[in-house]
N, C-alpha and C. Protein backbone atom coordinates (compact mmCIF):
# COMPACT_ATOMS: atom_id res chain seq x y z
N UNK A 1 82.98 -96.22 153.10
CA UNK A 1 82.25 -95.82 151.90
C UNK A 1 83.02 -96.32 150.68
N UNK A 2 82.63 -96.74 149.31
CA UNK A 2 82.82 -97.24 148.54
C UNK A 2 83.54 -96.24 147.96
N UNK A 3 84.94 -96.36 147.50
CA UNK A 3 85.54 -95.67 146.71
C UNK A 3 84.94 -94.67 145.75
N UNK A 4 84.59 -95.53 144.65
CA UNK A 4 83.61 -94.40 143.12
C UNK A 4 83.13 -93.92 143.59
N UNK A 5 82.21 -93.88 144.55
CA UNK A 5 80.99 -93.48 145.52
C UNK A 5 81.66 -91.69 145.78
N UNK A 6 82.76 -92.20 147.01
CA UNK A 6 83.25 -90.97 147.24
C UNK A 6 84.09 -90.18 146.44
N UNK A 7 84.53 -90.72 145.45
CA UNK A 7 84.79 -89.94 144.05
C UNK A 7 83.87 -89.30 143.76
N UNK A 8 82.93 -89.73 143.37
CA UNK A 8 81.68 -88.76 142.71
C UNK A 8 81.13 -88.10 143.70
N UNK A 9 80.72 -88.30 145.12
CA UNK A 9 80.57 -86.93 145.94
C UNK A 9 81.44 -86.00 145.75
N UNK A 10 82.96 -86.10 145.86
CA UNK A 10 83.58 -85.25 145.86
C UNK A 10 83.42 -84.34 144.67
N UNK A 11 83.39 -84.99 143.31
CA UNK A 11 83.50 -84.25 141.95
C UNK A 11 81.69 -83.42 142.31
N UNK A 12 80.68 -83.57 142.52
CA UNK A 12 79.79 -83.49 143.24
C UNK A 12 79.60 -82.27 143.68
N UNK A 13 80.63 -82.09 144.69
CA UNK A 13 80.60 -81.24 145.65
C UNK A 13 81.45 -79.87 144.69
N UNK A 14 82.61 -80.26 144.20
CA UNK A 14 82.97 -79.35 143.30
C UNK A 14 82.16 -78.96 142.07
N UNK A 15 81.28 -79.60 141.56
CA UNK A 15 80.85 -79.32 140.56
C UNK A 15 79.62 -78.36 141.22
N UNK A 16 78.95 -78.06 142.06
CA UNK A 16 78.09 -77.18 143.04
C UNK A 16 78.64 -76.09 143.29
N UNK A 17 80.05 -76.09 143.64
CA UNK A 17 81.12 -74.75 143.81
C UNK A 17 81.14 -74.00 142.49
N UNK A 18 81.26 -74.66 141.49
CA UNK A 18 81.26 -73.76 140.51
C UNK A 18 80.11 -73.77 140.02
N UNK A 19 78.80 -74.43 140.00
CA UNK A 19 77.38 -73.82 139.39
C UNK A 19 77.19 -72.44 139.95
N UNK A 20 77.96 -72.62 141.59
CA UNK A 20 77.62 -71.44 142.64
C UNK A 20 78.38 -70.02 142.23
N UNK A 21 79.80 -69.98 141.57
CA UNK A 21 80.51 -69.26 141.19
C UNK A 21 79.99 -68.57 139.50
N UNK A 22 79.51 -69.61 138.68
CA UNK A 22 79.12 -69.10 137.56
C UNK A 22 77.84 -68.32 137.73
N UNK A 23 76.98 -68.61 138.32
CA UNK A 23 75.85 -67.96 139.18
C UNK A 23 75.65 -66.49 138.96
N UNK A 24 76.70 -66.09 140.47
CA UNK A 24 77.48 -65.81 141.17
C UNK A 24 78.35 -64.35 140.13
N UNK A 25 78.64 -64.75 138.95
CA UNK A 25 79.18 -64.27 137.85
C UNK A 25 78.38 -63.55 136.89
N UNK A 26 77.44 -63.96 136.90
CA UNK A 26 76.46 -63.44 136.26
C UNK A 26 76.06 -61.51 136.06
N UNK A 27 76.11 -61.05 135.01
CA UNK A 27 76.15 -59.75 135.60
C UNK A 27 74.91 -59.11 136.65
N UNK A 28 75.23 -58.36 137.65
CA UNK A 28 74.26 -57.48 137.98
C UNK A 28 74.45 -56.50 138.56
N UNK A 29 73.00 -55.58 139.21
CA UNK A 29 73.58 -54.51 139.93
C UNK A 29 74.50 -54.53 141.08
N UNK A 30 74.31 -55.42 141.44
CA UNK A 30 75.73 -55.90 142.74
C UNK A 30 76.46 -56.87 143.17
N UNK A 31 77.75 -57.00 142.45
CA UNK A 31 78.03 -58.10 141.64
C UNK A 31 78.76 -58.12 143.74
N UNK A 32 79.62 -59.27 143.66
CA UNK A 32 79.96 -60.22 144.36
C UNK A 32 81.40 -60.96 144.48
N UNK A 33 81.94 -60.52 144.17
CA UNK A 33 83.37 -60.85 143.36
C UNK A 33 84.15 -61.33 144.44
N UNK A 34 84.26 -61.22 145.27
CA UNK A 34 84.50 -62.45 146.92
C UNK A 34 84.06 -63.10 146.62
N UNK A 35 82.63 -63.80 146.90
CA UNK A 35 81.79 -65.07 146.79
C UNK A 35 82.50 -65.67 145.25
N UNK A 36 82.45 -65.03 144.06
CA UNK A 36 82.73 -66.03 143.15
C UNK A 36 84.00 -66.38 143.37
N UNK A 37 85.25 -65.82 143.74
CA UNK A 37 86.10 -66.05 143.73
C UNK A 37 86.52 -67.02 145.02
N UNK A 38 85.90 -67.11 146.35
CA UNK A 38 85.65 -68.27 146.74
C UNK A 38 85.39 -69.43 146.19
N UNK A 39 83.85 -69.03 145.60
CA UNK A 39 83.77 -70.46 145.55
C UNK A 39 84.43 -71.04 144.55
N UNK A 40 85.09 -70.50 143.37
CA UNK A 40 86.17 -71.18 142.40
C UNK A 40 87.22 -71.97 143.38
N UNK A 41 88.02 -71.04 144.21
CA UNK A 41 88.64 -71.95 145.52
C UNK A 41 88.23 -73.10 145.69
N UNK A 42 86.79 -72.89 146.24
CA UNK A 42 85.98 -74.22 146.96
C UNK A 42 85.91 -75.29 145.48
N UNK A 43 85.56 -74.98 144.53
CA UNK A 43 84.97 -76.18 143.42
C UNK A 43 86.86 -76.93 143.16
N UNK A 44 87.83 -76.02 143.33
CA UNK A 44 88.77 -76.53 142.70
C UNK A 44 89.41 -77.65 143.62
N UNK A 45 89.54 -76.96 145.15
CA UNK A 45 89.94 -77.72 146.15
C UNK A 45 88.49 -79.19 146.21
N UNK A 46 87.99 -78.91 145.87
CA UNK A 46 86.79 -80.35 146.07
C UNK A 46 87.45 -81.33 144.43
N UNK A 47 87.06 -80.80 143.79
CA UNK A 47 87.40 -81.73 142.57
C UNK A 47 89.33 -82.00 142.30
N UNK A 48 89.88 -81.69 143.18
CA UNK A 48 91.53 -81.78 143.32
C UNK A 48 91.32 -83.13 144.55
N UNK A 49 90.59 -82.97 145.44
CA UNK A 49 90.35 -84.11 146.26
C UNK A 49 89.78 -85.42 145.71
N UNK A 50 88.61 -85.23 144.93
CA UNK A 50 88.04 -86.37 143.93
C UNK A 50 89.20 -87.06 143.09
N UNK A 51 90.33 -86.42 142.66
CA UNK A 51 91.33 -86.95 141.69
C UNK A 51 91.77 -87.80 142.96
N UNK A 52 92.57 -87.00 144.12
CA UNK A 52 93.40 -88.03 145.24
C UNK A 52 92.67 -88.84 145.75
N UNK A 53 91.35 -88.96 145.85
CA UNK A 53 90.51 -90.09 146.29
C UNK A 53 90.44 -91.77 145.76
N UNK A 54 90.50 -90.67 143.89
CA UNK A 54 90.39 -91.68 143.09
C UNK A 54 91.65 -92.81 142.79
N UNK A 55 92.87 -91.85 143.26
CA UNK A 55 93.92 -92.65 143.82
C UNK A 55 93.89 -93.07 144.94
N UNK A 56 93.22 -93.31 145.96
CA UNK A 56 93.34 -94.01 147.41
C UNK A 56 94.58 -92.96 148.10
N UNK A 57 94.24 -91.58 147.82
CA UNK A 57 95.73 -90.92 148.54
C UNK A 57 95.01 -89.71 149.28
N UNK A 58 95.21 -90.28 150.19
CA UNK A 58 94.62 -89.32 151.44
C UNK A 58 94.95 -87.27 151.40
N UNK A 59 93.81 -87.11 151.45
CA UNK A 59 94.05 -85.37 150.75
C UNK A 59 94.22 -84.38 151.96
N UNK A 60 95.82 -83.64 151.31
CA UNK A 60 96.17 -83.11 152.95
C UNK A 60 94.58 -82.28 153.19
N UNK A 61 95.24 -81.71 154.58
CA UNK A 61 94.60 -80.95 155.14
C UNK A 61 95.12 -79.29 155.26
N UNK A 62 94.63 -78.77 154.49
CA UNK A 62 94.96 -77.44 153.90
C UNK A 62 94.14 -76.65 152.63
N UNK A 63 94.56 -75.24 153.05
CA UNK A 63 93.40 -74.56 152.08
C UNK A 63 94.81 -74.39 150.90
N UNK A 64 95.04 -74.68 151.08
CA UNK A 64 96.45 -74.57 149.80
C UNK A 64 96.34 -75.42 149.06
N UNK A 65 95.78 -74.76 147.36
CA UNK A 65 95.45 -75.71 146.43
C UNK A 65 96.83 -76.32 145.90
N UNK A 66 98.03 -75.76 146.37
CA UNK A 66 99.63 -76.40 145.53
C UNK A 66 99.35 -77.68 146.10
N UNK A 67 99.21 -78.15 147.32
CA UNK A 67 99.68 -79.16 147.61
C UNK A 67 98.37 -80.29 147.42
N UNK A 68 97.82 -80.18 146.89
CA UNK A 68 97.12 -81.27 146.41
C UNK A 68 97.04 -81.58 145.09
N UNK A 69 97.25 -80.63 144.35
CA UNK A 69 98.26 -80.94 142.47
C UNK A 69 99.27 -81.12 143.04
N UNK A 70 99.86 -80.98 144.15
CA UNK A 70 101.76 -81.74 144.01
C UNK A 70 100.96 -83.58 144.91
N UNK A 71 100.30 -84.02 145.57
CA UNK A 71 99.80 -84.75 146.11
C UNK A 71 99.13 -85.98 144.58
N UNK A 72 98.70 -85.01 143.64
CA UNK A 72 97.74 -85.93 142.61
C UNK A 72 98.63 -86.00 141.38
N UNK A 73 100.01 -85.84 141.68
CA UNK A 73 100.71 -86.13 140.26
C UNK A 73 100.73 -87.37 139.93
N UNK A 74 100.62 -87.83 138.90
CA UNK A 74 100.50 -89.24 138.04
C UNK A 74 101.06 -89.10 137.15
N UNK A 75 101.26 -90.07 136.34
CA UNK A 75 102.55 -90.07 135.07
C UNK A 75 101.47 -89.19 134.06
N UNK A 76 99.84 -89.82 133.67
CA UNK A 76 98.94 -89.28 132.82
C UNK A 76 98.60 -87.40 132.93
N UNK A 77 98.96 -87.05 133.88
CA UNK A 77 99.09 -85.93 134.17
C UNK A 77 99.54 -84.95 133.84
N UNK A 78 99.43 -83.94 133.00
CA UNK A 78 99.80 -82.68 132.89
C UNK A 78 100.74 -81.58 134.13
N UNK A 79 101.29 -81.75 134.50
CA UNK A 79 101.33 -81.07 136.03
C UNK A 79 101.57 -79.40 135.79
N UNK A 80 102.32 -78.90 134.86
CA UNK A 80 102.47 -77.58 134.81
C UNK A 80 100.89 -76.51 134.41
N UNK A 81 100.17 -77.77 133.52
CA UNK A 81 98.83 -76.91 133.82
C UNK A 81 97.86 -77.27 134.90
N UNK A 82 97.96 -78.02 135.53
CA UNK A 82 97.29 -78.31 136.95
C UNK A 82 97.73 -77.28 137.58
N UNK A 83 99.15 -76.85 138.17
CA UNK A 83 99.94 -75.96 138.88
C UNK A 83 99.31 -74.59 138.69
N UNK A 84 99.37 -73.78 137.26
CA UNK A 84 99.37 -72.94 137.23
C UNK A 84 97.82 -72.46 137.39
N UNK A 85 96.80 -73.22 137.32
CA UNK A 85 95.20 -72.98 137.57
C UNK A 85 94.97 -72.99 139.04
N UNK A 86 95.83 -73.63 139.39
CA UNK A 86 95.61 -74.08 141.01
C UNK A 86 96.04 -72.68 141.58
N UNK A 87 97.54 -72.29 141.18
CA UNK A 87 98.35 -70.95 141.03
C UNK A 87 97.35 -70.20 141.67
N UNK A 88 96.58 -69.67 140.42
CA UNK A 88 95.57 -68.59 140.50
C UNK A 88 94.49 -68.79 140.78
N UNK A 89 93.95 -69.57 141.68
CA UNK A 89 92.91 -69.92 142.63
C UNK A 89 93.38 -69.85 143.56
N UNK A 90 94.67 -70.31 144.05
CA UNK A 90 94.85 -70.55 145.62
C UNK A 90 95.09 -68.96 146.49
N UNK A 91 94.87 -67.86 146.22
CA UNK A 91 94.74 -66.60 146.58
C UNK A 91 92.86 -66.71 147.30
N UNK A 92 92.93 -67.67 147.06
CA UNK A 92 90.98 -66.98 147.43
C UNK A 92 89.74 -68.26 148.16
N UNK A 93 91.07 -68.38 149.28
CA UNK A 93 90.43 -69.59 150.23
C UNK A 93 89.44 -68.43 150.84
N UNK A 94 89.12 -69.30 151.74
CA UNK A 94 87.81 -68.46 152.79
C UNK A 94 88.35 -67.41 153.40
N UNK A 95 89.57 -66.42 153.51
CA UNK A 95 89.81 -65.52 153.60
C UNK A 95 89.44 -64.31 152.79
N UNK A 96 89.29 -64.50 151.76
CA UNK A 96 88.59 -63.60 150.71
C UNK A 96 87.46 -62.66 151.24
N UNK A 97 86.75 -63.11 151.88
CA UNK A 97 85.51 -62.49 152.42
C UNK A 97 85.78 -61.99 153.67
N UNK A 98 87.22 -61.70 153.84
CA UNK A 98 87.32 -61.01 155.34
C UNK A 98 87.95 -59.42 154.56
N UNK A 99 87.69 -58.74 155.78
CA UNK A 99 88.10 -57.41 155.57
C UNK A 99 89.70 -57.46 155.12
N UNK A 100 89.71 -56.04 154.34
CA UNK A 100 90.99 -56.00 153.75
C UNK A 100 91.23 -56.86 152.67
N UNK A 101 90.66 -57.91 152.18
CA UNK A 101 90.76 -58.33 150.96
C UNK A 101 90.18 -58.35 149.70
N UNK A 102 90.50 -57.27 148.73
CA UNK A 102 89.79 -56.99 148.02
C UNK A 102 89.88 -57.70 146.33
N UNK A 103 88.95 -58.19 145.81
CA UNK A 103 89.24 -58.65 144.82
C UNK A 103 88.64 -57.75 143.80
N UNK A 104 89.51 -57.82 142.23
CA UNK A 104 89.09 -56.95 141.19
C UNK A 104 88.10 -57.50 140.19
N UNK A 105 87.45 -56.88 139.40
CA UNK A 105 86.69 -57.59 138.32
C UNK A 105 87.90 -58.22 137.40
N UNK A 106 89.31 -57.97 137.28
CA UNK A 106 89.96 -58.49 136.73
C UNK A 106 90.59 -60.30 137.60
N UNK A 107 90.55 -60.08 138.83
CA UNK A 107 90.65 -60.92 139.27
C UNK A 107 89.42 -62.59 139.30
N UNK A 108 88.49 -62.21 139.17
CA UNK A 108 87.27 -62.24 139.01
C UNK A 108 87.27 -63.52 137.88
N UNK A 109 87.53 -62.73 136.49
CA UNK A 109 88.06 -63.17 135.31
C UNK A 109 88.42 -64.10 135.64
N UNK A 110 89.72 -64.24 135.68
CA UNK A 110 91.10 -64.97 135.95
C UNK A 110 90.65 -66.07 136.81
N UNK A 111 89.93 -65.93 137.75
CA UNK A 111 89.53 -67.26 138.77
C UNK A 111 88.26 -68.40 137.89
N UNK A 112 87.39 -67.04 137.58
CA UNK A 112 86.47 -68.42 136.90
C UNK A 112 87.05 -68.74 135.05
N UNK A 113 87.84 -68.14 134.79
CA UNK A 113 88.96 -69.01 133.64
C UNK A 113 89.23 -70.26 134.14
N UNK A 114 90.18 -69.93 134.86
CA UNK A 114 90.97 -71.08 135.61
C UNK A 114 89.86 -72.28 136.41
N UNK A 115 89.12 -71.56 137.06
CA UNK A 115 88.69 -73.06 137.65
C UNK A 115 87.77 -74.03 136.24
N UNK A 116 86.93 -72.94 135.18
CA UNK A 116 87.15 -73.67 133.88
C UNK A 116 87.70 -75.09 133.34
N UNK A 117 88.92 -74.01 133.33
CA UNK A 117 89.80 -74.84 132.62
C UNK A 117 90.49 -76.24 133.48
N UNK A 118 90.48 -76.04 134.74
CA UNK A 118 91.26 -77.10 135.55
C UNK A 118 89.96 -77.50 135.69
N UNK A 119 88.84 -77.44 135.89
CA UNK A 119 87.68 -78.98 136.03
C UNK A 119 87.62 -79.18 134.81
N UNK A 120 87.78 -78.97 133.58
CA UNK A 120 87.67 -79.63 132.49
C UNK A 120 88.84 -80.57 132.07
N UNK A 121 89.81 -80.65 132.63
CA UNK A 121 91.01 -81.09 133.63
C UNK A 121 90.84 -82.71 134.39
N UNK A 122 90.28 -82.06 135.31
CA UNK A 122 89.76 -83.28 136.03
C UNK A 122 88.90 -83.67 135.67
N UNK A 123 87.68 -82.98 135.04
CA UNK A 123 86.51 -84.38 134.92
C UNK A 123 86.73 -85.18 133.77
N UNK A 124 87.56 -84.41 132.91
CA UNK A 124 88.66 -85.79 131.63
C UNK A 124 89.50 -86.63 132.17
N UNK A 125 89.88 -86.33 133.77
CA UNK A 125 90.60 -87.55 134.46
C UNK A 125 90.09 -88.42 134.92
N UNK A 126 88.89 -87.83 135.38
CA UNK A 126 88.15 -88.64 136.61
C UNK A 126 87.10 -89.33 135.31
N UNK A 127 86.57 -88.92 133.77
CA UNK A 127 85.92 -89.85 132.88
C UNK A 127 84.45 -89.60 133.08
N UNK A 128 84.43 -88.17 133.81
CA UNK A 128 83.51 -87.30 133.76
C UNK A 128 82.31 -86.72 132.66
């Protein structure tokens, strides 16, 4: 598959994670606060892959968003605010939605901040 190609699926695929999370966010009578906070996980880990793609750098295999901001460092790069968005996303891989893990409306916050702010991040990298 053509490089740009799979760049833009990937940004793609993240950018769906978070239509799904802002959604998702929306107030109502029964809000959801797992699911959004997943899928911030999911949009960040997809558009963290679109950056390593866009470098030809193969994206580990892991739900651990550190190691793919330590994987996509570039000189143009910011890395301490990549880190710290990634930080507070990487609590809320697909485990989130299992028993015993409970997330807060404050947590909630804090995830769709961050994934925010880190795709606005990448899609100024990627020329989005």
């Amino acid at each position: 598959m053509d490089l740009p190609v799979l760049v833009a699926e990937w940004a793609s695929k993240g950018e769906g994670d978070y239509k799904a999370a802002v959604v998702l966010n929306r107030p109502r009578k029964s809000p959801v606060p797992h699911s959004v906070c997943f899928h911030c996980h999911e949009s960040a880990a997809k558009y963290l892959t679109a950056v390593l793609v866009s470098h030809d750098i193969r994206p580990p295999n892991t739900h651990d968003l550190l190691d793919p901001v330590s994987a996509c460092i570039v000189p143009d790069i910011d890395a301490a605010h990549w880190r710290r968005y990634a930080a507070v996303l990487n609590p809320f891989d697909e485990t989130v939605g299992y028993p015993g893990r409970c997330v807060s409306a404050a947590d909630v916050d804090m995830a769709v901040d961050s994934i925010r702010w880190l795709r606005r991040l990448v899609r100024k990298k990627l020329g989005l």
